[in-house]
PDB file of N, CA and C in Angstrom:
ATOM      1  N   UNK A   1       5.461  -7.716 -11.924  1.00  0.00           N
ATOM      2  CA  UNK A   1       6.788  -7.580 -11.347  1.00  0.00           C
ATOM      3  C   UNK A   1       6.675  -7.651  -9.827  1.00  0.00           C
ATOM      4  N   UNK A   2       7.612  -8.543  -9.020  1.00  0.00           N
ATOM      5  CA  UNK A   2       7.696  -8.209  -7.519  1.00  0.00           C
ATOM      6  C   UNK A   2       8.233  -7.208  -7.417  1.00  0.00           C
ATOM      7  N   UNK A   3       7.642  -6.572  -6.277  1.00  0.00           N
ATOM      8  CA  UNK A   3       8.757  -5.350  -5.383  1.00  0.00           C
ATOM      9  C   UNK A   3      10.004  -6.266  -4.850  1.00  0.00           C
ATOM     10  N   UNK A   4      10.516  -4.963  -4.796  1.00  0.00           N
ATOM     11  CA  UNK A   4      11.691  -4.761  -4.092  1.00  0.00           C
ATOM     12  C   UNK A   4      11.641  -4.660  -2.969  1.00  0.00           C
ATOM     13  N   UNK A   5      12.881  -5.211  -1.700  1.00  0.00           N
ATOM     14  CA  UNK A   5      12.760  -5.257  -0.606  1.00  0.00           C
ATOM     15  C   UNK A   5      12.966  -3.916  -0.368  1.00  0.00           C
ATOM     16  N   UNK A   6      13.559  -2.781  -1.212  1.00  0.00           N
ATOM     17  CA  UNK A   6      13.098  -0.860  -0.500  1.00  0.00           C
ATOM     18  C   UNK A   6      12.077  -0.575  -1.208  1.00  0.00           C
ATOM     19  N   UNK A   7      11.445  -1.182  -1.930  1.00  0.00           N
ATOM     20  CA  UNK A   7       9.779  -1.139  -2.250  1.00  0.00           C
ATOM     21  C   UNK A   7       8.914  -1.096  -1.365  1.00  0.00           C
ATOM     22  N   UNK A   8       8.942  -2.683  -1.059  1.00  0.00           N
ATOM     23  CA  UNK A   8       8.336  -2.943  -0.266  1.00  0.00           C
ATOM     24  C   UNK A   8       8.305  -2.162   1.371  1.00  0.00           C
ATOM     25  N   UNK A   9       9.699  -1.879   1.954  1.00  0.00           N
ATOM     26  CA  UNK A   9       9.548  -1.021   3.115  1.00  0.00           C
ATOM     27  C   UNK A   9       9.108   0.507   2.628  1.00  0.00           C
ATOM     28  N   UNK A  10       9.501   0.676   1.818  1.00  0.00           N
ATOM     29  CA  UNK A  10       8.711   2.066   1.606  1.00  0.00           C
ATOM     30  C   UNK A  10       7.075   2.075   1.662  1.00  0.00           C
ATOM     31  N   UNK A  11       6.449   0.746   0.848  1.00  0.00           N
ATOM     32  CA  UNK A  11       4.959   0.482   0.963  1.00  0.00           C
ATOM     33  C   UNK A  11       4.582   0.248   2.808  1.00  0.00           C
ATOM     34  N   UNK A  12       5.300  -0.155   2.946  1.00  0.00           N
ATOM     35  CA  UNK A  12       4.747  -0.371   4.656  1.00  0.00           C
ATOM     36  C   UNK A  12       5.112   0.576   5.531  1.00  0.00           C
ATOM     37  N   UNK A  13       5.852   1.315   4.966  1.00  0.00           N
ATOM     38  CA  UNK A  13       6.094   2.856   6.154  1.00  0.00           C
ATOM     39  C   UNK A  13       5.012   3.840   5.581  1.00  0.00           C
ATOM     40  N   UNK A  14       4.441   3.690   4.606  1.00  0.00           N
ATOM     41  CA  UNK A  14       3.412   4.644   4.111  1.00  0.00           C
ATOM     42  C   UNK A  14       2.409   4.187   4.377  1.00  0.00           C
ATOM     43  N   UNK A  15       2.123   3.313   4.363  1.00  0.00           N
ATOM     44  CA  UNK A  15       0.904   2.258   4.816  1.00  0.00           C
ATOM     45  C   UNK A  15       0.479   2.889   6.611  1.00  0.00           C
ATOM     46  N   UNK A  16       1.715   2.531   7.432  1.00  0.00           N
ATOM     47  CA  UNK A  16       2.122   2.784   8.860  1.00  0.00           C
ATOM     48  C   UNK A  16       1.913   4.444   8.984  1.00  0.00           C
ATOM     49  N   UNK A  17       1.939   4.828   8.040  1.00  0.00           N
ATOM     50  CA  UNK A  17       1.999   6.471   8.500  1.00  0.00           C
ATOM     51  C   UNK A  17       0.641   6.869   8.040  1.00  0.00           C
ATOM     52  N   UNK A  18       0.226   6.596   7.041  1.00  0.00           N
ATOM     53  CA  UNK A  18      -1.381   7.158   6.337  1.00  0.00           C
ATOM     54  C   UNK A  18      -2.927   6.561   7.479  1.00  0.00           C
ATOM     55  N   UNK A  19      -2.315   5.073   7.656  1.00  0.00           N
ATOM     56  CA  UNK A  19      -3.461   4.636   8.840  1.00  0.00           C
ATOM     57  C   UNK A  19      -2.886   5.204  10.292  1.00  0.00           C
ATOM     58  N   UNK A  20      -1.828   5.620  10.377  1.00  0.00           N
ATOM     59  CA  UNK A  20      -1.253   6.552  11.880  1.00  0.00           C
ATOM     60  C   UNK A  20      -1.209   5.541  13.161  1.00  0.00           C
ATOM     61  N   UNK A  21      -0.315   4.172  11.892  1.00  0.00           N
ATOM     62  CA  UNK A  21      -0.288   3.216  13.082  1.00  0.00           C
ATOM     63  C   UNK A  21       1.420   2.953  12.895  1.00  0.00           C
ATOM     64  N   UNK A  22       2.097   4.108  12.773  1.00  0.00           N
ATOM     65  CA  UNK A  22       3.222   3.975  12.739  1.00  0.00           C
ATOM     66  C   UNK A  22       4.172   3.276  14.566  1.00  0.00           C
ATOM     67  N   UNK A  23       3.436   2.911  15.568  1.00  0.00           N
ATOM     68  CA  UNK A  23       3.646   2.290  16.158  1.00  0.00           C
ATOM     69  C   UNK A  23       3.668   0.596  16.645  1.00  0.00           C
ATOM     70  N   UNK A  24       2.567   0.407  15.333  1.00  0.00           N
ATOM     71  CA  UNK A  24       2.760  -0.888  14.909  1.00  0.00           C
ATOM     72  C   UNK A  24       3.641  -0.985  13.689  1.00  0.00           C
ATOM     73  N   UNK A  25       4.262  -0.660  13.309  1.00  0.00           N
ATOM     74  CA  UNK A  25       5.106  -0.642  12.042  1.00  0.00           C
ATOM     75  C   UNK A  25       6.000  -1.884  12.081  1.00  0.00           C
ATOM     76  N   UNK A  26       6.648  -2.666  12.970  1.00  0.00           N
ATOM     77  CA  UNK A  26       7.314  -3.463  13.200  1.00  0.00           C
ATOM     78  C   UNK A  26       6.738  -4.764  12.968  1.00  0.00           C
ATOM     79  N   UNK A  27       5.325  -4.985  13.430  1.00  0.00           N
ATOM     80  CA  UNK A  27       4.514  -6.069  12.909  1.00  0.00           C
ATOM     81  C   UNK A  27       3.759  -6.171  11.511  1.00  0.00           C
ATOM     82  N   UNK A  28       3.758  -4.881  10.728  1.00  0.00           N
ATOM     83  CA  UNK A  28       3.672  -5.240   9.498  1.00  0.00           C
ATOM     84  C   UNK A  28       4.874  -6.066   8.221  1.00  0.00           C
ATOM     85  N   UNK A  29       4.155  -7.187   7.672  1.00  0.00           N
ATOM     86  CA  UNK A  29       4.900  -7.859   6.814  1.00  0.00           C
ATOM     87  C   UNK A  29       4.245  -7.981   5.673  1.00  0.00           C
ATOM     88  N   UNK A  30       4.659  -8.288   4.630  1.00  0.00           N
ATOM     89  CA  UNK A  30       4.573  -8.318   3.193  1.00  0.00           C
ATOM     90  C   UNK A  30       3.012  -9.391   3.082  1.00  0.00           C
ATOM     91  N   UNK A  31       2.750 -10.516   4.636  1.00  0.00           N
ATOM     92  CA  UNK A  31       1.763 -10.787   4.067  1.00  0.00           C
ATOM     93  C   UNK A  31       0.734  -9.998   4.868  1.00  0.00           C
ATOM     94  N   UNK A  32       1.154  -9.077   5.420  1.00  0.00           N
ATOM     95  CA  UNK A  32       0.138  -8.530   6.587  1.00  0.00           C
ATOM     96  C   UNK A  32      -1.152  -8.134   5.806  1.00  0.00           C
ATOM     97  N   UNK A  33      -2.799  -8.753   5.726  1.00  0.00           N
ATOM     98  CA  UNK A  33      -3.986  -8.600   5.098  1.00  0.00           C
ATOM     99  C   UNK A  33      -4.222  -7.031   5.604  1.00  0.00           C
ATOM    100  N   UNK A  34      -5.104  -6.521   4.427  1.00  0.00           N
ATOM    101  CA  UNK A  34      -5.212  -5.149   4.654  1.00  0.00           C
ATOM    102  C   UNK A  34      -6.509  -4.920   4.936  1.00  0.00           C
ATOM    103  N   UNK A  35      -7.342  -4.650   3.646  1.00  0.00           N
ATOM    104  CA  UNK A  35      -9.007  -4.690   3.124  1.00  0.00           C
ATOM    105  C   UNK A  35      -9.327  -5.433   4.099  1.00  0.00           C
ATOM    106  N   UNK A  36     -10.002  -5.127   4.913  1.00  0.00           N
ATOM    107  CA  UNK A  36     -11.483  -6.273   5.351  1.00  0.00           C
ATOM    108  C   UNK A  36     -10.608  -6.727   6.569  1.00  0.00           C
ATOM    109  N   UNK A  37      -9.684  -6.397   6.857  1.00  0.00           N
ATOM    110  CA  UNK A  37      -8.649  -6.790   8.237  1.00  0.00           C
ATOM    111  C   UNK A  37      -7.958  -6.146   8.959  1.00  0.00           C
ATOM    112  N   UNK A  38      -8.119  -4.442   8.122  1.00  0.00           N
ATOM    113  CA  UNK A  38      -7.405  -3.408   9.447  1.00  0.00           C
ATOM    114  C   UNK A  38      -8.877  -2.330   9.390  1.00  0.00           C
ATOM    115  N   UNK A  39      -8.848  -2.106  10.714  1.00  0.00           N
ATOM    116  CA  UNK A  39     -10.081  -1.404  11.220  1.00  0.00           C
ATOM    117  C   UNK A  39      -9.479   0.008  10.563  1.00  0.00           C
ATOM    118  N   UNK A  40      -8.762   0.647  10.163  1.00  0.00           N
ATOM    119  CA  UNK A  40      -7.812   1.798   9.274  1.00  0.00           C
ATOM    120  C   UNK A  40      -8.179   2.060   8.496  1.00  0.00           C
ATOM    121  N   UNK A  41      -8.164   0.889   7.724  1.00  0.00           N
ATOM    122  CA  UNK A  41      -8.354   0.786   6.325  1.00  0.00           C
ATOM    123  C   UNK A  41      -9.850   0.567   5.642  1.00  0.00           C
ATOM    124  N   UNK A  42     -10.376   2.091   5.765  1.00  0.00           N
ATOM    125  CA  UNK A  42     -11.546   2.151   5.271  1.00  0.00           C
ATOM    126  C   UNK A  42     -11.696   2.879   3.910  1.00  0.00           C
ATOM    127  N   UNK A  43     -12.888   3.173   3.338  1.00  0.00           N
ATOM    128  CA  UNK A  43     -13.013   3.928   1.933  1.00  0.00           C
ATOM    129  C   UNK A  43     -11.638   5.004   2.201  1.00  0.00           C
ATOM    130  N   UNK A  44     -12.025   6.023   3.129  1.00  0.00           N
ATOM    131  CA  UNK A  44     -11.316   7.217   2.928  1.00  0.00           C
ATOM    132  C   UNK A  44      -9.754   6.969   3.319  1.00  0.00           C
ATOM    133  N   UNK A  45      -9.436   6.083   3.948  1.00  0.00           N
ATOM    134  CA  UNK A  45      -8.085   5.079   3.827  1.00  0.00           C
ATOM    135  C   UNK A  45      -7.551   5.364   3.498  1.00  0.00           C
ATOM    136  N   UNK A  46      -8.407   4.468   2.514  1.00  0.00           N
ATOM    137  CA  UNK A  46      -8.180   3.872   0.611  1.00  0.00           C
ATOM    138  C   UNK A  46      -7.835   5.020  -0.075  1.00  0.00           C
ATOM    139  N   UNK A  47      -8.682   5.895  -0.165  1.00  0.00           N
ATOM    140  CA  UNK A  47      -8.173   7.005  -1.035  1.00  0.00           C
ATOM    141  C   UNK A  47      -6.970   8.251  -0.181  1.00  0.00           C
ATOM    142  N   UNK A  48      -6.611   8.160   0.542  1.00  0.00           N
ATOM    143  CA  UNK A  48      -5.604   8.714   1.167  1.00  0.00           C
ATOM    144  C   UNK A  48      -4.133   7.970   0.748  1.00  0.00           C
ATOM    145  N   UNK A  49      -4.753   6.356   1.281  1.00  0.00           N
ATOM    146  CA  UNK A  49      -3.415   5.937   1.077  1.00  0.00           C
ATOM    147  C   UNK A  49      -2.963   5.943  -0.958  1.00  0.00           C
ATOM    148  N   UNK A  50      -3.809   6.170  -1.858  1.00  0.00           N
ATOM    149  CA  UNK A  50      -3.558   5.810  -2.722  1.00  0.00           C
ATOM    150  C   UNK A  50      -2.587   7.303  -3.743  1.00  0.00           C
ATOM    151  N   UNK A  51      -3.522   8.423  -3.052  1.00  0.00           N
ATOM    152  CA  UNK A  51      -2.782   9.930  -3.149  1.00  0.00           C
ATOM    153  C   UNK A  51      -1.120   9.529  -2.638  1.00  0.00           C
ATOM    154  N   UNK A  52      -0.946   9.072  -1.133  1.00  0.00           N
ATOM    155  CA  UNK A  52       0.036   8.894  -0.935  1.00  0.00           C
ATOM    156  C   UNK A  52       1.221   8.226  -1.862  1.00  0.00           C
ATOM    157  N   UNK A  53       0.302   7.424  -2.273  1.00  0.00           N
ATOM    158  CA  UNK A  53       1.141   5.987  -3.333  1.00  0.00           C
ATOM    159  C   UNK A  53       1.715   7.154  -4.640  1.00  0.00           C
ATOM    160  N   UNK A  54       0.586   8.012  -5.185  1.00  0.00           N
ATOM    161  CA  UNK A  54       0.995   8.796  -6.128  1.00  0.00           C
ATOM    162  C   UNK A  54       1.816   9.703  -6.023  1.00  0.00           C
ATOM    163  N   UNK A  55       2.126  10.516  -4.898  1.00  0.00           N
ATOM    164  CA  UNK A  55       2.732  11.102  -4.652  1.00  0.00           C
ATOM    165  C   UNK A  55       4.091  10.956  -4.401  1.00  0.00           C
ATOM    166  N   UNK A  56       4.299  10.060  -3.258  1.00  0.00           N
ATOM    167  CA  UNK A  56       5.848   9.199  -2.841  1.00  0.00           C
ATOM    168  C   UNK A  56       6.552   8.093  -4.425  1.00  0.00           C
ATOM    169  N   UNK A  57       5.604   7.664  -4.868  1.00  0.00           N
ATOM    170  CA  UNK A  57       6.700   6.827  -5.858  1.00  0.00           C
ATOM    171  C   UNK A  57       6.086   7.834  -7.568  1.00  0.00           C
ATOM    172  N   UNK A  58       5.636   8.779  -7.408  1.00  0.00           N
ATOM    173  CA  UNK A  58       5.505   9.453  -9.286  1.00  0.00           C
ATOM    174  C   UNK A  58       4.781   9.219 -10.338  1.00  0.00           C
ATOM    175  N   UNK A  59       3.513   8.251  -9.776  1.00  0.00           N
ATOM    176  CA  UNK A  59       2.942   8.309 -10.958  1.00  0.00           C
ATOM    177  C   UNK A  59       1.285   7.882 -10.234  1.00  0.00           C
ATOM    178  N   UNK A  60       0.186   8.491 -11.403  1.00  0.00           N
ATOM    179  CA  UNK A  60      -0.957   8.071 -11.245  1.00  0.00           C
ATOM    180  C   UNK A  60      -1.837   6.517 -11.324  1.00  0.00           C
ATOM    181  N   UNK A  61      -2.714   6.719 -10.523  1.00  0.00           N
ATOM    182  CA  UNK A  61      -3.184   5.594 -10.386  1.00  0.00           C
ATOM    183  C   UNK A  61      -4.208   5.113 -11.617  1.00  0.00           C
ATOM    184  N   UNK A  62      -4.178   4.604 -12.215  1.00  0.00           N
ATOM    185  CA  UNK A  62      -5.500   4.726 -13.340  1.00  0.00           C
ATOM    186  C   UNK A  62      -6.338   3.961 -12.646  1.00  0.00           C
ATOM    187  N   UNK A  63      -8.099   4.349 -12.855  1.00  0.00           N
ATOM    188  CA  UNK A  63      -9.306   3.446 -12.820  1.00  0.00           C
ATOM    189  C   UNK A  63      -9.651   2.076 -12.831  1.00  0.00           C
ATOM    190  N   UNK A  64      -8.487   2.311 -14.002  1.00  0.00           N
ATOM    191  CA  UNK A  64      -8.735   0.352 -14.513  1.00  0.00           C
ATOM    192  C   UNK A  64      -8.070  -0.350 -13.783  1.00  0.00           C
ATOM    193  N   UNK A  65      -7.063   0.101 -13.270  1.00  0.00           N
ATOM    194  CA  UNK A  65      -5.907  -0.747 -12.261  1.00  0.00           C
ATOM    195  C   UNK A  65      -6.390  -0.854 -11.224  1.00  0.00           C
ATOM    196  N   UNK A  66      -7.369   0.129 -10.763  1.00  0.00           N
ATOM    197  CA  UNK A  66      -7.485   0.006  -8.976  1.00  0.00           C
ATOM    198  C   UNK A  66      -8.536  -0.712  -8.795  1.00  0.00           C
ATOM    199  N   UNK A  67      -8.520  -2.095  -8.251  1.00  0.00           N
ATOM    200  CA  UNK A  67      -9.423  -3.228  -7.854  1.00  0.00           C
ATOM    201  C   UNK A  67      -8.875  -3.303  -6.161  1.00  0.00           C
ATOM    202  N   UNK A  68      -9.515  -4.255  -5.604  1.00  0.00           N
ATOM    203  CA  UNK A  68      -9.464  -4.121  -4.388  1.00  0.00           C
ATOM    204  C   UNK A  68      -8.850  -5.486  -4.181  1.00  0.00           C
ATOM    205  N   UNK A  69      -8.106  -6.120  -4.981  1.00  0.00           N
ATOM    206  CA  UNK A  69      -7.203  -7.201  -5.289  1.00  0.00           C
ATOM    207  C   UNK A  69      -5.695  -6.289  -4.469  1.00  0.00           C
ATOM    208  N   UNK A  70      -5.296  -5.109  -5.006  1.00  0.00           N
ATOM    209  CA  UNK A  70      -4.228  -4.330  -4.937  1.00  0.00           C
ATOM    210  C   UNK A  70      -4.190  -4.414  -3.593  1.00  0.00           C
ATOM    211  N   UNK A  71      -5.490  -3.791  -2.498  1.00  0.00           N
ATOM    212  CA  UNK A  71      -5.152  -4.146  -0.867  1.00  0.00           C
ATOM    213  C   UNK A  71      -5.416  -5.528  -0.151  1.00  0.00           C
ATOM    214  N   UNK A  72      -5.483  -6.501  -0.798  1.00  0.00           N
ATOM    215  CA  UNK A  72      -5.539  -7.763  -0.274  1.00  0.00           C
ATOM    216  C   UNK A  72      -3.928  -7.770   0.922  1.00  0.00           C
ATOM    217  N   UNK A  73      -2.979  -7.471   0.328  1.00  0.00           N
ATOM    218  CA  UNK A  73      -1.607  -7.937   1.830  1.00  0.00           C
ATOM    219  C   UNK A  73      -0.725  -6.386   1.629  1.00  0.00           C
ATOM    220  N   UNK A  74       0.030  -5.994   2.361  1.00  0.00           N
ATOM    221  CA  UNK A  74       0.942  -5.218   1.893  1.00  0.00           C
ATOM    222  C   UNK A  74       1.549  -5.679   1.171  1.00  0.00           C
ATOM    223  N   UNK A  75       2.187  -7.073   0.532  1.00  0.00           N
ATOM    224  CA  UNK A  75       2.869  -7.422  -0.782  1.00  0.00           C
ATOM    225  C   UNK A  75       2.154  -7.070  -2.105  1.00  0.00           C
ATOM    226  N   UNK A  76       0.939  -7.541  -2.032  1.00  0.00           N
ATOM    227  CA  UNK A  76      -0.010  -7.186  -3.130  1.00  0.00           C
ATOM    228  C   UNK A  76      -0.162  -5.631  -3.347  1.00  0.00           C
ATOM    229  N   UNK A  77       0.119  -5.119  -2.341  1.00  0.00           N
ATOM    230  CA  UNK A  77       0.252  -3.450  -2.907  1.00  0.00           C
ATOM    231  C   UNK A  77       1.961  -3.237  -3.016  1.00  0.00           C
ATOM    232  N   UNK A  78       2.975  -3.682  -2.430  1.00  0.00           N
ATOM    233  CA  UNK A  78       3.665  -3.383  -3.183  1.00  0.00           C
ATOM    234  C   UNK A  78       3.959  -3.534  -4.789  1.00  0.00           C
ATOM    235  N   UNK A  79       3.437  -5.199  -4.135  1.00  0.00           N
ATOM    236  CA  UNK A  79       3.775  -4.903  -6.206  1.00  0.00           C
ATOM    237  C   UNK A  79       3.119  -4.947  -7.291  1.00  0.00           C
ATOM    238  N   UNK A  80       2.050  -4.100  -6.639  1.00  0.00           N
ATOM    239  CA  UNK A  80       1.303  -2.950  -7.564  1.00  0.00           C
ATOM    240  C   UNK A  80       2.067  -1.680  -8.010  1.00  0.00           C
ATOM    241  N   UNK A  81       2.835  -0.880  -6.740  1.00  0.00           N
ATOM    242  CA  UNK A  81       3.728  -0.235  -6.712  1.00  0.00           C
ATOM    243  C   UNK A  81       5.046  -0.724  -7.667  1.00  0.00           C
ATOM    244  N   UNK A  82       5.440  -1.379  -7.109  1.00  0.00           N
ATOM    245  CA  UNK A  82       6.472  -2.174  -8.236  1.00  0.00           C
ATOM    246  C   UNK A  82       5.988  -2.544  -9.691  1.00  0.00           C
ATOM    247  N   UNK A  83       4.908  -2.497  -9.697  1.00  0.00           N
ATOM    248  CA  UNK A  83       4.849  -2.886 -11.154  1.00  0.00           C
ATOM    249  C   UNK A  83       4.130  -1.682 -12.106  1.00  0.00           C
ATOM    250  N   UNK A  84       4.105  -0.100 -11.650  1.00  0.00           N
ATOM    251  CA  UNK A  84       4.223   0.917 -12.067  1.00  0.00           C
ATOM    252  C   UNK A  84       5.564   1.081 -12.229  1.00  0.00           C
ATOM    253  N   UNK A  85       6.596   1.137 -11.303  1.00  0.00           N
ATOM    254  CA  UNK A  85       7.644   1.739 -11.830  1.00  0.00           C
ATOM    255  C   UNK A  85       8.396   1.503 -12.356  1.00  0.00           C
ATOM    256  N   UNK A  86       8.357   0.269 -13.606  1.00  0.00           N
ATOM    257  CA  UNK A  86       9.116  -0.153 -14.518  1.00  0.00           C
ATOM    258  C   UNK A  86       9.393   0.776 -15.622  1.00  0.00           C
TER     259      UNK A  86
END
């Protein structure tokens, strides 16, 4: 499923707030690369931002789902996000 365009800004204001680059928030876009392209976004990030993910939209992350496909762009994590909350 794609996200939603309040999906998706919700994924990038959490994104913007967990790496504490909520001053770049304006230049993040749906294809903005994550993994391997924001100096932020390291292991412990990763697992911050993903608590976050569980927390703000309601549901757990399972094992099997979390590949590192999911932080390839902020789109690709939204609609990861989006495609839990069906």
């Amino acid at each position: 499923m794609e996200a939603t365009v309040s999906t998706l800004e919700e994924v990038r204001l959490l994104v913007a707030e967990v790496l504490g680059i909520t001053d770049r928030l304006e230049s993040l876009t749906e294809s903005t690369a994550l993994l391997g392209s924001m100096p932020e976004l390291d292991s412990m990030a990763v697992a911050e931002l993903i608590a976050a993910i569980e927390d703000r939209f309601g549901f757990e992350v399972d094992e099997e789902d979390f590949t590192a496909d999911i932080f390839d762009t902020i789109g690709s994590l939204s609609d990861f996000v989006a495609a839990h909350l069906e």
